[in-house]
C-alpha atoms as a PDB file:
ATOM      1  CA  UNK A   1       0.000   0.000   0.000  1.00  0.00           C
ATOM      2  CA  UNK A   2       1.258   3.432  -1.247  1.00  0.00           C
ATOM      3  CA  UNK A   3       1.970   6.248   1.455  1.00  0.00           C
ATOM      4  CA  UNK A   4      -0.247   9.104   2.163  1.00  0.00           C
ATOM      5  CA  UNK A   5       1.493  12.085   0.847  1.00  0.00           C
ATOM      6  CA  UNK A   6       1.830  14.925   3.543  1.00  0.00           C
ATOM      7  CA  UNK A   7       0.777  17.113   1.086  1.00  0.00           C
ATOM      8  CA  UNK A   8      -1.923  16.696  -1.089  1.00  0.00           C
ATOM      9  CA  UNK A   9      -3.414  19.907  -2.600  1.00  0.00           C
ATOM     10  CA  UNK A  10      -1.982  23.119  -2.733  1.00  0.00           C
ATOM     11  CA  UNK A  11      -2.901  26.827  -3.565  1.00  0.00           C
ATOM     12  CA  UNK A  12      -0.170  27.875  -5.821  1.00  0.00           C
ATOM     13  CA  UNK A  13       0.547  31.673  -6.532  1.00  0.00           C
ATOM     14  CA  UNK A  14       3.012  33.403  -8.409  1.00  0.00           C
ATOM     15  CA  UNK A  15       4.501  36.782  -8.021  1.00  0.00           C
ATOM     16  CA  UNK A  16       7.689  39.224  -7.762  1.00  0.00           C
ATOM     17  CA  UNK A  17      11.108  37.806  -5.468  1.00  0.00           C
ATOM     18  CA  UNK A  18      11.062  39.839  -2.251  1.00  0.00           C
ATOM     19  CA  UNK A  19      14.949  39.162  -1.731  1.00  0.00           C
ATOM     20  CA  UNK A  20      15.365  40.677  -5.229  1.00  0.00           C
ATOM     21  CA  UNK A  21      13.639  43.815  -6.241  1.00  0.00           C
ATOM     22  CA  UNK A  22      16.045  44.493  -9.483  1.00  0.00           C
ATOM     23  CA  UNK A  23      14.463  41.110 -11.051  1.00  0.00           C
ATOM     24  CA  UNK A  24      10.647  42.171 -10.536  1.00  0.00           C
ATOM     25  CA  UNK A  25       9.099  41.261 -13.726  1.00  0.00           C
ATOM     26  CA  UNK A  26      12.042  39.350 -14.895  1.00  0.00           C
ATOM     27  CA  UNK A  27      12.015  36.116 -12.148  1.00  0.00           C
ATOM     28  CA  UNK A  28       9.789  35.004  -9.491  1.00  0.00           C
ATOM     29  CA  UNK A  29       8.858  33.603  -6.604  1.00  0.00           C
ATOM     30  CA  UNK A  30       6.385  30.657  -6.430  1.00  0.00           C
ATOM     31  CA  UNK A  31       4.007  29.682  -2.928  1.00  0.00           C
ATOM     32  CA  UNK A  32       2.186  26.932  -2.264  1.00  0.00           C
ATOM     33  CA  UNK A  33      -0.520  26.916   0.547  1.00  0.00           C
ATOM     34  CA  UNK A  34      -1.793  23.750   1.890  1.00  0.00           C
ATOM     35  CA  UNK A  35      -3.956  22.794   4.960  1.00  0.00           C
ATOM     36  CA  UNK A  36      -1.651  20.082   5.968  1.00  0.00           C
ATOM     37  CA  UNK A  37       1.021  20.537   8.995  1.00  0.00           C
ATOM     38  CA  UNK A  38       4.174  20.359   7.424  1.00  0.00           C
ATOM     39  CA  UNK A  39       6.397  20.901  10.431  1.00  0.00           C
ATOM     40  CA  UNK A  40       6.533  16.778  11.424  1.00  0.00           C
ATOM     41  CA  UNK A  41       8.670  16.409   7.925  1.00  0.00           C
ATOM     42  CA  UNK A  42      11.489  19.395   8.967  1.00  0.00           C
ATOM     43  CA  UNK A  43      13.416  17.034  10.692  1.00  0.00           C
ATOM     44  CA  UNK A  44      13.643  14.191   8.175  1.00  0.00           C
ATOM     45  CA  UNK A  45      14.063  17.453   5.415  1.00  0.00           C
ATOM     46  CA  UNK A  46      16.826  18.544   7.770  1.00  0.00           C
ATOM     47  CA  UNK A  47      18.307  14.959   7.822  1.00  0.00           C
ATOM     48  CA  UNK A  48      18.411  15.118   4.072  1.00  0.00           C
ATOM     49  CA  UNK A  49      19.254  18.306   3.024  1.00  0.00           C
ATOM     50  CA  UNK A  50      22.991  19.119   3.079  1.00  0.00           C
ATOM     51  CA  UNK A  51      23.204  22.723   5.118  1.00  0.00           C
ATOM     52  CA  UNK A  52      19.443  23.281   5.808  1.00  0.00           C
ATOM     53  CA  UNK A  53      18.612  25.786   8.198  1.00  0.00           C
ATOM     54  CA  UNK A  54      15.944  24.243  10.487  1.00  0.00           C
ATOM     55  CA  UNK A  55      14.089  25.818  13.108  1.00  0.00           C
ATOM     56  CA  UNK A  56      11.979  23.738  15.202  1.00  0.00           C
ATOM     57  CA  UNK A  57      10.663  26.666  17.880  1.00  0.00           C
ATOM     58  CA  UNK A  58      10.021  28.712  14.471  1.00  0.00           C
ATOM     59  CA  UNK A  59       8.554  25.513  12.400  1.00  0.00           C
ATOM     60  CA  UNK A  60      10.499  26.280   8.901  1.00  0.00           C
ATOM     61  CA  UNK A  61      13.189  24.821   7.411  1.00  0.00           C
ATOM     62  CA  UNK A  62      15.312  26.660   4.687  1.00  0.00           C
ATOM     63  CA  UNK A  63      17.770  25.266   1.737  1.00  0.00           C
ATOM     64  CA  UNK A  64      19.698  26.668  -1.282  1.00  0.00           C
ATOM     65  CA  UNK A  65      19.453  24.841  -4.359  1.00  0.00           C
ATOM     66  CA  UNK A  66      22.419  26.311  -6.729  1.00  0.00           C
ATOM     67  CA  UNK A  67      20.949  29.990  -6.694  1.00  0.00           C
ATOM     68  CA  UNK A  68      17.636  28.584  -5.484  1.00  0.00           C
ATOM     69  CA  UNK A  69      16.203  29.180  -1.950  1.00  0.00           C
ATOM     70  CA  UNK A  70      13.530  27.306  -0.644  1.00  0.00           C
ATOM     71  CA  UNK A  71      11.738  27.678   2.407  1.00  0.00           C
ATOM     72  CA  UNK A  72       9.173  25.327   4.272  1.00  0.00           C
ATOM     73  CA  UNK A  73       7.095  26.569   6.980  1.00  0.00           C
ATOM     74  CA  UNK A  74       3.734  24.638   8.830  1.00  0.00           C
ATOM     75  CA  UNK A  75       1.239  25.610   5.806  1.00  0.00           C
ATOM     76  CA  UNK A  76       3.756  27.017   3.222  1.00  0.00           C
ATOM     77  CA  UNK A  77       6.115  25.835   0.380  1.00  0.00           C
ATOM     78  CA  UNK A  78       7.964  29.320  -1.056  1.00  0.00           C
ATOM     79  CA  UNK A  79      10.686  28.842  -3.856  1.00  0.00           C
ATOM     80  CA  UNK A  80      12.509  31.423  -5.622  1.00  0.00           C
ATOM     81  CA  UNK A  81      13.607  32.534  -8.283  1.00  0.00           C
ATOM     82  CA  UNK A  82      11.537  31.153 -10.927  1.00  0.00           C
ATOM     83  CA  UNK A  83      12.193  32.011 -14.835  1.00  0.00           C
ATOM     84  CA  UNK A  84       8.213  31.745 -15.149  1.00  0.00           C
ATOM     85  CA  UNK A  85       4.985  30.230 -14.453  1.00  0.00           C
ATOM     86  CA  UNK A  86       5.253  27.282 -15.971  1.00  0.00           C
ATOM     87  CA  UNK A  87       9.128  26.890 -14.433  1.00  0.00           C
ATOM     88  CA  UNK A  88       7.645  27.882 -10.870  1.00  0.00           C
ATOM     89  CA  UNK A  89       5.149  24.952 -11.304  1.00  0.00           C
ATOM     90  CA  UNK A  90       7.631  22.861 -12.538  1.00  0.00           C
ATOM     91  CA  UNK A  91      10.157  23.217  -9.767  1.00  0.00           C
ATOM     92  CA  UNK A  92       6.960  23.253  -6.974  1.00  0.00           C
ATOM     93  CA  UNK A  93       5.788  19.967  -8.411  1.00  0.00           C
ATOM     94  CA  UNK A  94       9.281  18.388  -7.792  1.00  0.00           C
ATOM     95  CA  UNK A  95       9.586  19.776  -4.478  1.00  0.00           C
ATOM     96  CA  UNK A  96       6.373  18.800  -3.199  1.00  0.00           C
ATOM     97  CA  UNK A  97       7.408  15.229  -4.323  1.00  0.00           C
ATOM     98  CA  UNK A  98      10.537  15.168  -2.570  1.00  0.00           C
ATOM     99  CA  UNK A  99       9.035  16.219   0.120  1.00  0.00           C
ATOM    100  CA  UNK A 100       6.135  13.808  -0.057  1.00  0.00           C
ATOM    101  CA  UNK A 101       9.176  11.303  -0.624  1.00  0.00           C
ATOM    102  CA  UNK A 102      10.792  12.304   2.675  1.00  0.00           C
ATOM    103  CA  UNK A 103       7.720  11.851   4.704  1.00  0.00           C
ATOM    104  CA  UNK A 104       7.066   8.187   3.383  1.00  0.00           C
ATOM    105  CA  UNK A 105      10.443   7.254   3.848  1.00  0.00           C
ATOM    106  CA  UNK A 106      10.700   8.745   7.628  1.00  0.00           C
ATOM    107  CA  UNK A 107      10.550   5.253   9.425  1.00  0.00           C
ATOM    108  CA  UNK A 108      13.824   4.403   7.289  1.00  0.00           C
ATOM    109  CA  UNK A 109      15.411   8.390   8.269  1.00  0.00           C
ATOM    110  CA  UNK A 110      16.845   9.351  11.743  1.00  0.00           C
ATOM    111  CA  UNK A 111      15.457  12.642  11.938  1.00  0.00           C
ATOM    112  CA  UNK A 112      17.810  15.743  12.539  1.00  0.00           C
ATOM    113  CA  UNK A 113      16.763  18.665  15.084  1.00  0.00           C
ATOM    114  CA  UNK A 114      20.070  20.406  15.134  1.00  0.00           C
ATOM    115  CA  UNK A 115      19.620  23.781  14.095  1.00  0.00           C
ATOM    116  CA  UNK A 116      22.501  25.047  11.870  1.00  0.00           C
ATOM    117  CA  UNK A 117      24.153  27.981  13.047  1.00  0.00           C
ATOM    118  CA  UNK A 118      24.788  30.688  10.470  1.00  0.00           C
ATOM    119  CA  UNK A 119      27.410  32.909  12.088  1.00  0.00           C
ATOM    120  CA  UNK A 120      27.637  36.190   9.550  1.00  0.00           C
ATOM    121  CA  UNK A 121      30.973  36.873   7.595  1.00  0.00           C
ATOM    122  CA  UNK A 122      31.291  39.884   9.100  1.00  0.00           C
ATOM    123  CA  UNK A 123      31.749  38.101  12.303  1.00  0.00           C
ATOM    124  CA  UNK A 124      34.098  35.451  10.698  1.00  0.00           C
ATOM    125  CA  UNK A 125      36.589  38.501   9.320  1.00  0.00           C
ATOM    126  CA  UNK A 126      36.752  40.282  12.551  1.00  0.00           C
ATOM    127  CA  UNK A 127      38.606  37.101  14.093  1.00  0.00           C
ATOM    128  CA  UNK A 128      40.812  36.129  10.816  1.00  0.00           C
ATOM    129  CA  UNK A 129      44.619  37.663  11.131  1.00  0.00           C
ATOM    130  CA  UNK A 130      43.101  40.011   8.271  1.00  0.00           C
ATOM    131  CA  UNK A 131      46.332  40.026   6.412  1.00  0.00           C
ATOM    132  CA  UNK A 132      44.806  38.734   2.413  1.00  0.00           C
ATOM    133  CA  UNK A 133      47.873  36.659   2.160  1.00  0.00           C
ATOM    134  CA  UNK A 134      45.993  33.934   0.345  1.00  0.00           C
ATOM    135  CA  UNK A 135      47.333  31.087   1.924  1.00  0.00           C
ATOM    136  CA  UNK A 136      43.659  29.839   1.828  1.00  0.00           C
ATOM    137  CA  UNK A 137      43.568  29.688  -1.813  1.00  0.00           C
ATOM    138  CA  UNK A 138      41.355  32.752  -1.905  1.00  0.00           C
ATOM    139  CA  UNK A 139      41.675  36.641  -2.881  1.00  0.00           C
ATOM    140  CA  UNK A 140      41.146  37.846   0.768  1.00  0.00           C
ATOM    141  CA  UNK A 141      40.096  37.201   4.324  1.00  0.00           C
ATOM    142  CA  UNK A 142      36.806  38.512   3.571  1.00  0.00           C
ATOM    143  CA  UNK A 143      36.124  36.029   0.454  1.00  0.00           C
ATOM    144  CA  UNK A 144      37.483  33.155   2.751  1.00  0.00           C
ATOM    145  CA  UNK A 145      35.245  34.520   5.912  1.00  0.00           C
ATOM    146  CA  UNK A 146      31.933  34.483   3.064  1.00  0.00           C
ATOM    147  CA  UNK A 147      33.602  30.518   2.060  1.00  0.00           C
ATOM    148  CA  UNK A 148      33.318  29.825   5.979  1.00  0.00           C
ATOM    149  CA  UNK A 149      29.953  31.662   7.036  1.00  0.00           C
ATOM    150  CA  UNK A 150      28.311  29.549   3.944  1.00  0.00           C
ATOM    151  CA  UNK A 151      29.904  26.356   5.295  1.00  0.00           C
ATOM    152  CA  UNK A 152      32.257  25.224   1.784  1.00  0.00           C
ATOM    153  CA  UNK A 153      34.984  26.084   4.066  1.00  0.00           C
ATOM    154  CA  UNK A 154      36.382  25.483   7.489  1.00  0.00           C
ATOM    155  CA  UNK A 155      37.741  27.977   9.481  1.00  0.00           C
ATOM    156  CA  UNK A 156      41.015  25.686   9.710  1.00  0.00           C
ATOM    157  CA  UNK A 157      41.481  26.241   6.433  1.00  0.00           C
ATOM    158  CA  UNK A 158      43.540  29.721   6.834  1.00  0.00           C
ATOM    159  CA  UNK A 159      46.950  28.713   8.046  1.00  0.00           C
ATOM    160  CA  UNK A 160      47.655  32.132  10.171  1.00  0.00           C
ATOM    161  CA  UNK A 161      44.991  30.878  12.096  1.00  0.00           C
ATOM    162  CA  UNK A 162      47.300  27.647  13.524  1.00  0.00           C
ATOM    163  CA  UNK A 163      50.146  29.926  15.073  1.00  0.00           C
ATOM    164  CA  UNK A 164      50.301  30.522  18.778  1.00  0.00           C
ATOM    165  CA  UNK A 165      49.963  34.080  18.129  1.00  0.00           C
ATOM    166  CA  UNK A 166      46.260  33.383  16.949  1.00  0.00           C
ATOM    167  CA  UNK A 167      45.364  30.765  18.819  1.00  0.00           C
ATOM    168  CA  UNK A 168      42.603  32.935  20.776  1.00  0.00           C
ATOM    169  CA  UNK A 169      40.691  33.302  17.121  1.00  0.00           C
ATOM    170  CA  UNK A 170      41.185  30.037  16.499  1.00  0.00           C
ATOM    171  CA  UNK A 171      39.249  28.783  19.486  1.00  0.00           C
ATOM    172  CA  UNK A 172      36.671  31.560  18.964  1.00  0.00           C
ATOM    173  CA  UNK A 173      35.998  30.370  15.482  1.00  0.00           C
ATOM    174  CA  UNK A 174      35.701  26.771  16.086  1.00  0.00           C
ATOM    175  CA  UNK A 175      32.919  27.535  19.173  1.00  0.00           C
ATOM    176  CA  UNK A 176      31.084  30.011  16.580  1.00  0.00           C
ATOM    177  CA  UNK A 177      31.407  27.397  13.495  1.00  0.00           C
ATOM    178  CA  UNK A 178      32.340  24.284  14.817  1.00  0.00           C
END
């Protein structure tokens, strides 16, 4: 016997990316609104996903996609950007189904609740010996602090960081990143 998919029907609307206003009219962002409680599939979702941001208290989990950012909250499905309707239906079908996929496959998933911790780049810089010599593999501290705060790099990755002399920063970072 088939699953029941968590989510059945949805109310699907199309309109303008809030994150980016210069692409009104150009891309888009797609919703989906369903009666069904989404938030007992964020933990397999989180489980899944590599680098999902996962809120339980909040009930959403978010994930990029290449440039695409998806977001799943108790009622809602949001996915942007979009090229065009029939691309925003396109890309909600096939999330809805991996989702739907998830959820009958959670007996087989241990389900996640860690919540990622984004610490900002900004942050990240401030402790990095701030001196661009590229030892990382990277133009400057602040590309390699942007590498770290999205998680493709580790903050051991910037060999200042293992002197003595740093070694303050160094434990800073890994508490903040881990």
């Amino acid at each position: 016997m088939d699953a029941i998919p968590l989510i059945e029907d949805y109310e699907f609307e199309l309109g303008d990316p809030e994150c980016l206003p210069s692409a009104m009219g150009q891309l888009y962002r797609a919703t989906a609104r369903f009666e069904a409680d989404a938030s007992g599939v964020m933990p397999y979702l989180n489980a899944v996903l590599d680098r999902a941001d996962y809120s339980r208290d909040n009930s959403y989990i978010r994930w990029k996609e290449s440039v695409r950012v998806y977001i799943l909250r108790k009622h809602e499905l949001a996915l942007s950007p979009a090229k065009d309707r029939e691309h925003a239906v396109e890309l909600m079908e096939q999330t809805v189904r991996m989702i739907n996929d998830v959820w009958a496959k959670r007996d087989e998933i241990e389900p996640d609740y860690h919540e990622l911790r984004i610490v900002p780049a900004l942050t990240i810089f401030q402790l990095l010996p701030r001196t661009n010599c590229r030892e990382c593999g990277l133009a400057s501290c602040m590309a390699f602090a942007a590498e770290v705060s999205k998680g493709e790099m580790h903050a051991s990755e910037c060999p200042p960081l293992a002197s003595e002399e740093h070694s303050g920063e160094r434990e800073r970072l890994e508490e903040l990143c881990g």
